[in-house]
PDB file of N, CA and C in Angstrom:
ATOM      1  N   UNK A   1    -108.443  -7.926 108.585  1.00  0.00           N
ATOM      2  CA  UNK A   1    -107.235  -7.705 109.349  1.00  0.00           C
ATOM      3  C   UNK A   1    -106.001  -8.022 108.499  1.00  0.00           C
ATOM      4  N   UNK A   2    -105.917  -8.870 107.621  1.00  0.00           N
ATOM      5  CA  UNK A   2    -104.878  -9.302 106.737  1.00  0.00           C
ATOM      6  C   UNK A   2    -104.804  -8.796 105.835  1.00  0.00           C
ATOM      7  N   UNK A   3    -105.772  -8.223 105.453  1.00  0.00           N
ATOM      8  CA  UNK A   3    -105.903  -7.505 104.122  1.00  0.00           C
ATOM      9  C   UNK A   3    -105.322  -6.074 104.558  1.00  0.00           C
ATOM     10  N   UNK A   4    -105.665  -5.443 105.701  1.00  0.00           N
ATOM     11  CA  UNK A   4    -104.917  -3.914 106.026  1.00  0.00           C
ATOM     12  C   UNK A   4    -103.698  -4.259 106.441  1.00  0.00           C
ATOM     13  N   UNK A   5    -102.922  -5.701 106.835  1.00  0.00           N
ATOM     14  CA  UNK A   5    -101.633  -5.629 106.862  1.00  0.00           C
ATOM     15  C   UNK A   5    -100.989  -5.582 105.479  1.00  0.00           C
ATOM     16  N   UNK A   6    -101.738  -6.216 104.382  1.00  0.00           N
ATOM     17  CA  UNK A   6    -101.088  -6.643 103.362  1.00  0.00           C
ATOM     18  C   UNK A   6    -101.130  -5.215 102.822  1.00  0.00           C
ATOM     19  N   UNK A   7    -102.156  -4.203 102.766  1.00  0.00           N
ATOM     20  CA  UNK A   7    -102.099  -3.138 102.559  1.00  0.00           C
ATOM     21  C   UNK A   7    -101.356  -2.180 102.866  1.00  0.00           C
ATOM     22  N   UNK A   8    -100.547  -2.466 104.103  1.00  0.00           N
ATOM     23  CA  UNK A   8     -99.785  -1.267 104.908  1.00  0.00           C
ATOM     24  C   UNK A   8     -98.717  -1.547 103.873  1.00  0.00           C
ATOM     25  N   UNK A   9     -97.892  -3.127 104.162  1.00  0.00           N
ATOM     26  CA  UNK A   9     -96.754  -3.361 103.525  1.00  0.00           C
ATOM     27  C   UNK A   9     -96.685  -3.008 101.766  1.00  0.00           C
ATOM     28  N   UNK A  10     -97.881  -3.318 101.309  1.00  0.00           N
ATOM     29  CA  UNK A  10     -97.726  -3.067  99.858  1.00  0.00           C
ATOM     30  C   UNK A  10     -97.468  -1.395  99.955  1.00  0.00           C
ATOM     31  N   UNK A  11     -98.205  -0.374 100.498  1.00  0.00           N
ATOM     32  CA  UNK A  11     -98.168   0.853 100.617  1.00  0.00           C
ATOM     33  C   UNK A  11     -96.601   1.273 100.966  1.00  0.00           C
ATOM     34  N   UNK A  12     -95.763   0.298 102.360  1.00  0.00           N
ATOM     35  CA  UNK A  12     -94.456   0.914 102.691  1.00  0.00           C
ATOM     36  C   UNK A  12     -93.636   0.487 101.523  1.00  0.00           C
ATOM     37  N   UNK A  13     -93.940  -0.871 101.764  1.00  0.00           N
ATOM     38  CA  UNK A  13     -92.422  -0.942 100.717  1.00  0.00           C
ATOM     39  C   UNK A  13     -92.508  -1.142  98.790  1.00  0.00           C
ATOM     40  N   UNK A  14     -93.852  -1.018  98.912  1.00  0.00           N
ATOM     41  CA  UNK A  14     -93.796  -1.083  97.055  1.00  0.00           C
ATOM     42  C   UNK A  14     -94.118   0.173  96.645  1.00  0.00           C
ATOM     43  N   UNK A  15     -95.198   0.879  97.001  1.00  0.00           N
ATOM     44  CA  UNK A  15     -95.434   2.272  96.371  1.00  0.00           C
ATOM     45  C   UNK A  15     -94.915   3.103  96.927  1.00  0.00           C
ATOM     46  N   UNK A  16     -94.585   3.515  98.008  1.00  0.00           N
ATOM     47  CA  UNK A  16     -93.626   4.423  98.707  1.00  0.00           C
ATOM     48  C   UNK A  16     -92.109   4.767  98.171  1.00  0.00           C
ATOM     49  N   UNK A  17     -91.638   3.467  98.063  1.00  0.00           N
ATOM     50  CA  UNK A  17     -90.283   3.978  97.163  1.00  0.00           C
ATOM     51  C   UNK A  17     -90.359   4.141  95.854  1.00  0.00           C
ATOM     52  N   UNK A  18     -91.489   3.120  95.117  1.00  0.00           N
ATOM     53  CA  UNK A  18     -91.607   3.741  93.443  1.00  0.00           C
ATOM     54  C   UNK A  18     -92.391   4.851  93.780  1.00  0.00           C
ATOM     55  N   UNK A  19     -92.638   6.103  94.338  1.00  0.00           N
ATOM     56  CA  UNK A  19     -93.649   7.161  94.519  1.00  0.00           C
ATOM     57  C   UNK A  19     -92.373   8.129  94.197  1.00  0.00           C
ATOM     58  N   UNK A  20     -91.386   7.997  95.579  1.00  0.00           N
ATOM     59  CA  UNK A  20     -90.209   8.538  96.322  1.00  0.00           C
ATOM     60  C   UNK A  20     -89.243   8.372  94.646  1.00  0.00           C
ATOM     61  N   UNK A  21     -89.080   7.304  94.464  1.00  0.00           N
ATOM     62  CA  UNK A  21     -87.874   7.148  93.252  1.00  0.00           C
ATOM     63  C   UNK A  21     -88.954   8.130  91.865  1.00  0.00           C
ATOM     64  N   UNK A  22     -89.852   7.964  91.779  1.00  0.00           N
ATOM     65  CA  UNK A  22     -90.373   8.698  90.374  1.00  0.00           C
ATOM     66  C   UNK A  22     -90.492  10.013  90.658  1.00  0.00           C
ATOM     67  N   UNK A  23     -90.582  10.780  92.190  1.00  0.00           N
ATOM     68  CA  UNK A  23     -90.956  12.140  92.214  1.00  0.00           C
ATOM     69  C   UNK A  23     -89.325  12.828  92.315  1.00  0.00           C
ATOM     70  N   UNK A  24     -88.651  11.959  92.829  1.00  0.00           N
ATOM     71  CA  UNK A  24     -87.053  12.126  92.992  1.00  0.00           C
ATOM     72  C   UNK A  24     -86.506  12.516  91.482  1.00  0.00           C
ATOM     73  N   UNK A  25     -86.932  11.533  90.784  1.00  0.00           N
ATOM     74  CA  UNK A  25     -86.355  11.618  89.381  1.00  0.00           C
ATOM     75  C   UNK A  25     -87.009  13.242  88.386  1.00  0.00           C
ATOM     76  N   UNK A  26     -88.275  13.216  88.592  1.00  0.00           N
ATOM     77  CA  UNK A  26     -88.834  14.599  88.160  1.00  0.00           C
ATOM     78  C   UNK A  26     -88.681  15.570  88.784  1.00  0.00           C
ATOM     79  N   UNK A  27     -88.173  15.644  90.264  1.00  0.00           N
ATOM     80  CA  UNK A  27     -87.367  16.586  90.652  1.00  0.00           C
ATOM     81  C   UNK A  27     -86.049  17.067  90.055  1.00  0.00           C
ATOM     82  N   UNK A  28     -85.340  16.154  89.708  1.00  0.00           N
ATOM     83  CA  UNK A  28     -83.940  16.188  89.005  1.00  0.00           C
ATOM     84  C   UNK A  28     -84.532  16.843  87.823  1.00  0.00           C
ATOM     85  N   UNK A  29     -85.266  16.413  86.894  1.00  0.00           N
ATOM     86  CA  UNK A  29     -85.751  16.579  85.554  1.00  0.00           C
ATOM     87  C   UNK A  29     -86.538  17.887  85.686  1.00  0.00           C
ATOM     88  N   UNK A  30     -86.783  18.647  86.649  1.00  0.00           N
ATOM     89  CA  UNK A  30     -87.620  20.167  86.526  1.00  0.00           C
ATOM     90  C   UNK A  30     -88.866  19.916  86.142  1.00  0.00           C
ATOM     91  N   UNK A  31     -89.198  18.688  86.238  1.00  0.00           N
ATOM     92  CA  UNK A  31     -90.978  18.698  85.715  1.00  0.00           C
ATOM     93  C   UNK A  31     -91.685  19.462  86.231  1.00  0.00           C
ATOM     94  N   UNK A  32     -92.664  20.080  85.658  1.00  0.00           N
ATOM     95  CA  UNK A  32     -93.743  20.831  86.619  1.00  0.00           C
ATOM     96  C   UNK A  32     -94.482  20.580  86.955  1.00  0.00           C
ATOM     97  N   UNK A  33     -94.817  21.099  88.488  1.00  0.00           N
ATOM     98  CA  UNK A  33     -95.381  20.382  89.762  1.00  0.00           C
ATOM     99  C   UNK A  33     -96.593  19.994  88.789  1.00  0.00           C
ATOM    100  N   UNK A  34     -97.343  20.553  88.046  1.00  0.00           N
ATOM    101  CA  UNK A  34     -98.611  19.541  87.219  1.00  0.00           C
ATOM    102  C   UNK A  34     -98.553  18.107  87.342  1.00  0.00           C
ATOM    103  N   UNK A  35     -97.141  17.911  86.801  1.00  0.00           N
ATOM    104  CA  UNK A  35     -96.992  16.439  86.102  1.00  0.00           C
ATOM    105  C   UNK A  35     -96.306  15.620  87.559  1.00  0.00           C
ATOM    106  N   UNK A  36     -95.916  16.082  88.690  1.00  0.00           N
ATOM    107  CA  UNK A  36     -95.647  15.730  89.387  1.00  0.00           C
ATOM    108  C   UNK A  36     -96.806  15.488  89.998  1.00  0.00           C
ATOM    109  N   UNK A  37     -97.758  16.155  90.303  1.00  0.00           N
ATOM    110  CA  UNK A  37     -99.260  15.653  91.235  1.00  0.00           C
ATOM    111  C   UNK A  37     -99.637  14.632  90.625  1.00  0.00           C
ATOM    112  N   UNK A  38     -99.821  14.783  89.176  1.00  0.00           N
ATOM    113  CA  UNK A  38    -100.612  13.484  87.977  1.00  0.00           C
ATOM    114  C   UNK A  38     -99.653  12.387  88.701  1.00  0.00           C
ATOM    115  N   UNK A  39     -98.681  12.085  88.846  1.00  0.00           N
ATOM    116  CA  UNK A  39     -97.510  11.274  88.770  1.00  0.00           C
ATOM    117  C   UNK A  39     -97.906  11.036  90.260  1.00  0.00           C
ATOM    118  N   UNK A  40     -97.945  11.265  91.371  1.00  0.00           N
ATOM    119  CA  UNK A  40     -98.220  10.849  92.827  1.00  0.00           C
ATOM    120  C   UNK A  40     -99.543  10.450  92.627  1.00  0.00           C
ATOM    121  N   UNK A  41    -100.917  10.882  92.200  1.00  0.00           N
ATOM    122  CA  UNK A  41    -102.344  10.864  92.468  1.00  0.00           C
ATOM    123  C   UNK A  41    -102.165   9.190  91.431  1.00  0.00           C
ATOM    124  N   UNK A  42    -101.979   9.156  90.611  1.00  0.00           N
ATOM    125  CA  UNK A  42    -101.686   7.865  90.248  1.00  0.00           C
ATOM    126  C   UNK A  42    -100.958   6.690  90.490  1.00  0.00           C
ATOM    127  N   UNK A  43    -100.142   7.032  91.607  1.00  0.00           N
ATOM    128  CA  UNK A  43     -99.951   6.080  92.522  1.00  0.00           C
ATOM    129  C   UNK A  43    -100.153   5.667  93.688  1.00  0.00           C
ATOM    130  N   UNK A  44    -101.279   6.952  93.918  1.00  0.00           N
ATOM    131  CA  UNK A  44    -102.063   6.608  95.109  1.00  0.00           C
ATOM    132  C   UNK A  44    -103.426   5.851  94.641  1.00  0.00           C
ATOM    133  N   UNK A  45    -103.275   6.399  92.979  1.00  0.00           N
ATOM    134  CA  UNK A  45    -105.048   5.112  92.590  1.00  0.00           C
ATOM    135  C   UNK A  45    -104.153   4.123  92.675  1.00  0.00           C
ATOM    136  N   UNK A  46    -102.662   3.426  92.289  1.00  0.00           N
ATOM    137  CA  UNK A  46    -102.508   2.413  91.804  1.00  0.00           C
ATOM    138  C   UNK A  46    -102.807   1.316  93.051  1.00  0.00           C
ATOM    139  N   UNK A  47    -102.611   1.982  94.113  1.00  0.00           N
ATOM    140  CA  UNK A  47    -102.418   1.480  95.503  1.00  0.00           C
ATOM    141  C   UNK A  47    -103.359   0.296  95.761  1.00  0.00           C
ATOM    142  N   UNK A  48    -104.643   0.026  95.061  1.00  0.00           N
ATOM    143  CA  UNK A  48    -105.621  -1.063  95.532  1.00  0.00           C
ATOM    144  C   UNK A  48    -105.398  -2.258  94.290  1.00  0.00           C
ATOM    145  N   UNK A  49    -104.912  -1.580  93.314  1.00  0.00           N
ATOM    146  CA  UNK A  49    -104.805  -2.632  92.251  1.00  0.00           C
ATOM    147  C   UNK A  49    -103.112  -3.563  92.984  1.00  0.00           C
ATOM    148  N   UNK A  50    -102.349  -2.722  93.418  1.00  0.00           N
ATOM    149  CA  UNK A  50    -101.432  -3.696  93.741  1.00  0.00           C
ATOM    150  C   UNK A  50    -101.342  -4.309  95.056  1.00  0.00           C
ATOM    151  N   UNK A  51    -101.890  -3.634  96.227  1.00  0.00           N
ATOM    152  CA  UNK A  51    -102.611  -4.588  96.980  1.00  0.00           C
ATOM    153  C   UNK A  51    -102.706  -6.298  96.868  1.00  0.00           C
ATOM    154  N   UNK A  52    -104.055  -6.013  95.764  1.00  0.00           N
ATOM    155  CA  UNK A  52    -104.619  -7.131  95.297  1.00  0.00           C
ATOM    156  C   UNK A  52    -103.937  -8.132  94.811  1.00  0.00           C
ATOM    157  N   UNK A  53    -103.122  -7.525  93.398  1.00  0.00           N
ATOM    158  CA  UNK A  53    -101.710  -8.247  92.715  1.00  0.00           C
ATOM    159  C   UNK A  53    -101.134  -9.143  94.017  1.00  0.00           C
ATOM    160  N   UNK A  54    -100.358  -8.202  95.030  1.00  0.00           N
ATOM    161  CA  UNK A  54     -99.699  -8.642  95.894  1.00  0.00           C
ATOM    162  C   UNK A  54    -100.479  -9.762  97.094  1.00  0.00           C
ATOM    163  N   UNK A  55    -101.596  -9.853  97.333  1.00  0.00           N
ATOM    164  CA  UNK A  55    -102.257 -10.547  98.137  1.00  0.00           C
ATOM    165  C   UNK A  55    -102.084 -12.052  97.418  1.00  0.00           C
ATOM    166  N   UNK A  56    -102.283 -11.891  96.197  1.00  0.00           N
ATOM    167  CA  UNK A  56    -102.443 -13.185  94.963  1.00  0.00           C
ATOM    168  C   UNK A  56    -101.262 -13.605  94.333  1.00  0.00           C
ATOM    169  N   UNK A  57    -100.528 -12.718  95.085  1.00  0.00           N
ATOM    170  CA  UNK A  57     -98.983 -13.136  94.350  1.00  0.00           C
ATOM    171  C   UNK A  57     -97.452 -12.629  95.335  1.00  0.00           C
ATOM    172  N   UNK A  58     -97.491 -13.360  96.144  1.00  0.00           N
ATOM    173  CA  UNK A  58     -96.916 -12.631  97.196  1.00  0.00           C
ATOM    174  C   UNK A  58     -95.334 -12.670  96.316  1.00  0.00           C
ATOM    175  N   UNK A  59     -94.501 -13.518  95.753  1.00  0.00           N
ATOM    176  CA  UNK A  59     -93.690 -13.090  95.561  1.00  0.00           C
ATOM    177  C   UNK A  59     -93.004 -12.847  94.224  1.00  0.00           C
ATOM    178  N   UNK A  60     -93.943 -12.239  93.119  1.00  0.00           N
ATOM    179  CA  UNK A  60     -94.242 -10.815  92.982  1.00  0.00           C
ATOM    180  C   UNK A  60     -93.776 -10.165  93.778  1.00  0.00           C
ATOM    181  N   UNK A  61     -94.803  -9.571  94.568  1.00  0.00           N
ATOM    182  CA  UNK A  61     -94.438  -8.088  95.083  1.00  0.00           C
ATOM    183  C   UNK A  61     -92.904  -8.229  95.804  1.00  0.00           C
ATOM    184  N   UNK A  62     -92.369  -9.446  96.259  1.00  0.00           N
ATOM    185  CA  UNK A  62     -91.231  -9.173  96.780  1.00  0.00           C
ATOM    186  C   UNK A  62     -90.083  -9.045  95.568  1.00  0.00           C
ATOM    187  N   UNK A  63     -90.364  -9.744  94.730  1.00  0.00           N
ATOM    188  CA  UNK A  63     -89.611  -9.373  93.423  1.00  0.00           C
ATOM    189  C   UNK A  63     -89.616  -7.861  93.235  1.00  0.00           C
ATOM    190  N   UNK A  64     -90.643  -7.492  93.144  1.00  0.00           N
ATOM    191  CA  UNK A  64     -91.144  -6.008  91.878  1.00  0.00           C
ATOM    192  C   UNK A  64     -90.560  -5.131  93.728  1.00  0.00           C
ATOM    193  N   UNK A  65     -90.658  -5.603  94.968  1.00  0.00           N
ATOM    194  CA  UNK A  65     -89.884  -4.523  95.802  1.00  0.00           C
ATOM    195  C   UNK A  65     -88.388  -4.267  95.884  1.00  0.00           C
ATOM    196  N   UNK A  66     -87.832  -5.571  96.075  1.00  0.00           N
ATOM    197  CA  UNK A  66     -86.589  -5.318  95.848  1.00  0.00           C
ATOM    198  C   UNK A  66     -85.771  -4.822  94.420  1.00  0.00           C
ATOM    199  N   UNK A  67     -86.714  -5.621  93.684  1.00  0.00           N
ATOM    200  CA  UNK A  67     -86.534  -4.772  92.095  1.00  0.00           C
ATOM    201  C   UNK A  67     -86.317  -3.301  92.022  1.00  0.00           C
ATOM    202  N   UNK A  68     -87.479  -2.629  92.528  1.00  0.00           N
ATOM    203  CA  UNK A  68     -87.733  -1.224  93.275  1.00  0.00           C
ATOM    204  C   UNK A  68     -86.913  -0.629  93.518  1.00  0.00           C
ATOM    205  N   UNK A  69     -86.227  -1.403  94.955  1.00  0.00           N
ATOM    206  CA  UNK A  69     -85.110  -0.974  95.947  1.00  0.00           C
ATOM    207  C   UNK A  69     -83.719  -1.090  95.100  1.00  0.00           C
ATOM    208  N   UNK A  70     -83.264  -1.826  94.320  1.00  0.00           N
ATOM    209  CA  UNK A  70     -82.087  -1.481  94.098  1.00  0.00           C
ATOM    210  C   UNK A  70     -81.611  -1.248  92.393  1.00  0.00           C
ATOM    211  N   UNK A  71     -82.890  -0.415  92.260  1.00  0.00           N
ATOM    212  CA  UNK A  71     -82.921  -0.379  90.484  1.00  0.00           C
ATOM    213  C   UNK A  71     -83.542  -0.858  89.506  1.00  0.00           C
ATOM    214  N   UNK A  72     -83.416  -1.989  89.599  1.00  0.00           N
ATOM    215  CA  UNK A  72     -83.794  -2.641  88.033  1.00  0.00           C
ATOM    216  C   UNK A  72     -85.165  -2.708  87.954  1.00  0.00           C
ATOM    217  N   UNK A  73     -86.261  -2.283  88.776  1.00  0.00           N
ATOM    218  CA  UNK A  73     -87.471  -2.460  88.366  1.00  0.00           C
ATOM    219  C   UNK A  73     -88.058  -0.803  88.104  1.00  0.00           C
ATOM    220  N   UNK A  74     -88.501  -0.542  87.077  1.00  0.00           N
ATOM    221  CA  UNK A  74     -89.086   0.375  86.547  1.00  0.00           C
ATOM    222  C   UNK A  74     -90.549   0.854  87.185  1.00  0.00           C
ATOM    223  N   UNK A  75     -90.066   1.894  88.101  1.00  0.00           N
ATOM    224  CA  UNK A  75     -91.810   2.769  88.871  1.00  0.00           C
ATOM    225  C   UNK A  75     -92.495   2.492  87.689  1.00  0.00           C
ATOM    226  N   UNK A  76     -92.345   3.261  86.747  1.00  0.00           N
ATOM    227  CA  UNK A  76     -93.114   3.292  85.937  1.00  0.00           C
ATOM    228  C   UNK A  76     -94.177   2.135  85.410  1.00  0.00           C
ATOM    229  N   UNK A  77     -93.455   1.233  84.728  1.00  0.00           N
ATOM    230  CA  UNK A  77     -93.696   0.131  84.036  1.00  0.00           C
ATOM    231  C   UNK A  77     -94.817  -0.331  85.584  1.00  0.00           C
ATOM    232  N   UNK A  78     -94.459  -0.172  86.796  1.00  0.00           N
ATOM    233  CA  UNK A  78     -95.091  -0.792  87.532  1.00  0.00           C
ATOM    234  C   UNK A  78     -95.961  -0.482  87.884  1.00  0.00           C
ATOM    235  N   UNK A  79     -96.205   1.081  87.593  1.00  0.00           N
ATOM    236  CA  UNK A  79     -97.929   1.886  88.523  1.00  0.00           C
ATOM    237  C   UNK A  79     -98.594   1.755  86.984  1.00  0.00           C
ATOM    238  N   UNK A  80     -98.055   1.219  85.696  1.00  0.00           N
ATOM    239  CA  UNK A  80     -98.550   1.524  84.469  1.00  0.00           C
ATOM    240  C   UNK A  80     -99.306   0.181  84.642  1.00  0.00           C
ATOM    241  N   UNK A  81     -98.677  -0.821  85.041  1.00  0.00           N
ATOM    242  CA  UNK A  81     -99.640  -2.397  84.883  1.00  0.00           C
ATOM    243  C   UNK A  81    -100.280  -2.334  85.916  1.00  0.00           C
ATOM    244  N   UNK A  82    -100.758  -1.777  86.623  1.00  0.00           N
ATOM    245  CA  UNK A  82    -101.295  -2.270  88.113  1.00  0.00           C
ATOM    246  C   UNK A  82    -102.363  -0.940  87.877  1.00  0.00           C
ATOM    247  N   UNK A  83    -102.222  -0.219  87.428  1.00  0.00           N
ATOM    248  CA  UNK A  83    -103.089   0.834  87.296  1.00  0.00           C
ATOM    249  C   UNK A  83    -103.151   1.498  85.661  1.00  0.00           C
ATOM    250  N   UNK A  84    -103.466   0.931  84.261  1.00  0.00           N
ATOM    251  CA  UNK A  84    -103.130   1.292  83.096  1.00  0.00           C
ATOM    252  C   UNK A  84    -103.804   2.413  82.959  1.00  0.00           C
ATOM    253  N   UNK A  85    -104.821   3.497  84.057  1.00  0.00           N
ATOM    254  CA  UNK A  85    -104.959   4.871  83.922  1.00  0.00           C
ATOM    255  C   UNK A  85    -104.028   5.443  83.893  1.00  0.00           C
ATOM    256  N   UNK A  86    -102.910   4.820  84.911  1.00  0.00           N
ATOM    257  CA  UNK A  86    -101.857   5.961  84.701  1.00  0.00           C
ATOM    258  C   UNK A  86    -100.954   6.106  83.547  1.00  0.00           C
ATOM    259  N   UNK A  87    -101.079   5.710  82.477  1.00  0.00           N
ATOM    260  CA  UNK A  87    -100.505   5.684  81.496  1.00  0.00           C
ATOM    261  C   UNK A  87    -100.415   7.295  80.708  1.00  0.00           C
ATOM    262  N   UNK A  88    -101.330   7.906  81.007  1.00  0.00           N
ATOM    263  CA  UNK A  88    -101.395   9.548  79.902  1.00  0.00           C
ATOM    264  C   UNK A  88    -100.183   9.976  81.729  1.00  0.00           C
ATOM    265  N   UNK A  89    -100.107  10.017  82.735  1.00  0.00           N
ATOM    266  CA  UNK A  89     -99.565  10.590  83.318  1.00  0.00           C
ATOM    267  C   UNK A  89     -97.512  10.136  83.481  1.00  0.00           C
ATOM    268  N   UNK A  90     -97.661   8.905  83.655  1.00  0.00           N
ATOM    269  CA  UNK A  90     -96.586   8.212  82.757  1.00  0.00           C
ATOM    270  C   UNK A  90     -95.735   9.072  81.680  1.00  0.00           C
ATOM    271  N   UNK A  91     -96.729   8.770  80.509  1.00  0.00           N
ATOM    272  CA  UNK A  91     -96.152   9.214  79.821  1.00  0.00           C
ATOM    273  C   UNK A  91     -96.241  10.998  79.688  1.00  0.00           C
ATOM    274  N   UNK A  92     -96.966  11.896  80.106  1.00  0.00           N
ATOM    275  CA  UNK A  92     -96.087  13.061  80.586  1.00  0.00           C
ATOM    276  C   UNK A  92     -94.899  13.440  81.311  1.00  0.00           C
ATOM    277  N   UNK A  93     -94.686  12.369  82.761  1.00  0.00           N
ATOM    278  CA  UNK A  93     -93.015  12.420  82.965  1.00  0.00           C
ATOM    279  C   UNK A  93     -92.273  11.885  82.534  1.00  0.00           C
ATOM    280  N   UNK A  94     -92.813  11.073  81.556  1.00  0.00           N
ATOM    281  CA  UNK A  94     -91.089  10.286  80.647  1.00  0.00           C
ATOM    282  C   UNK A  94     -90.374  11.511  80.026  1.00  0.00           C
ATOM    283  N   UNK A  95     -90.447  12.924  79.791  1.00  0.00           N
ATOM    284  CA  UNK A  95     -89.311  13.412  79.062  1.00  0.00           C
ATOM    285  C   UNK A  95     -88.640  14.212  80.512  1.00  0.00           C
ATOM    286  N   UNK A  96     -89.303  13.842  81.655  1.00  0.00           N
ATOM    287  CA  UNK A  96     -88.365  14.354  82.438  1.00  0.00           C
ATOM    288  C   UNK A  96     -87.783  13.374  83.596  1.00  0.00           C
ATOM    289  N   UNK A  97     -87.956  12.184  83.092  1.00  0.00           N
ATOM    290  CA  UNK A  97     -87.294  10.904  83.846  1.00  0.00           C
ATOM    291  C   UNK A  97     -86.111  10.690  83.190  1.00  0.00           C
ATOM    292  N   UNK A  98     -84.718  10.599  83.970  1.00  0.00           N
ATOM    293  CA  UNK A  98     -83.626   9.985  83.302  1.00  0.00           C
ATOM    294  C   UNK A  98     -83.775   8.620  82.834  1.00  0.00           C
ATOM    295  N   UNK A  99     -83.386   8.075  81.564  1.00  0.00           N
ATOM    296  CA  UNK A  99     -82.890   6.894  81.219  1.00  0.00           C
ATOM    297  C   UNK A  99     -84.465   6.704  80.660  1.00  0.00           C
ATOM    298  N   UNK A 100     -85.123   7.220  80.543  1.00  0.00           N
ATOM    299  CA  UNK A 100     -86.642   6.663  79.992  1.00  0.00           C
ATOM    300  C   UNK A 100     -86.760   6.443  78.419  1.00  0.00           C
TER     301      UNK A 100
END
């Protein structure tokens, strides 16, 4: 029961807006939808690794959310440690992420 709450919240407020802010940004950048699916499907694997992070480190995740929420924390850098598969997909949208 705690574990699917901790799951909902890690899902609303940590991967949802780094999902929303990285597909936002490759929207701007014209990536093609390829690198845009790679780029969502890897943050839907990242979803159990940060869970976990977040269960064991609660504030963490409130850091790395509000981090999230008002900039300074890098989607990237964050579905890259919590999930280091996503790293070949990562790094296909870095030439169409601003500021990367």
């Amino acid at each position: 029961m705690i574990g699917d709450i901790i799951a909902f919240l890690v899902a609303t407020f940590l991967v949802g807006p780094l999902q929303s802010t990285l597909v936002g940004q490759l929207a701007d950048g014209r990536a093609p939808a390829a690198v845009v699916q790679q780029v969502e499907a890897c943050a839907s694997a990242a979803l159990p690794a940060l869970v976990e992070r977040a269960s064991s480190e609660p504030w963490w995740a409130m850091r790395t959310a509000f981090g999230a929420w008002i900039g300074t924390t890098s989607p990237a850098a964050v579905l890259t440690g919590a999930a280091p598969s996503c790293g070949p997909a990562m790094a296909a949208a870095r030439p169409f992420i601003a500021g990367s």
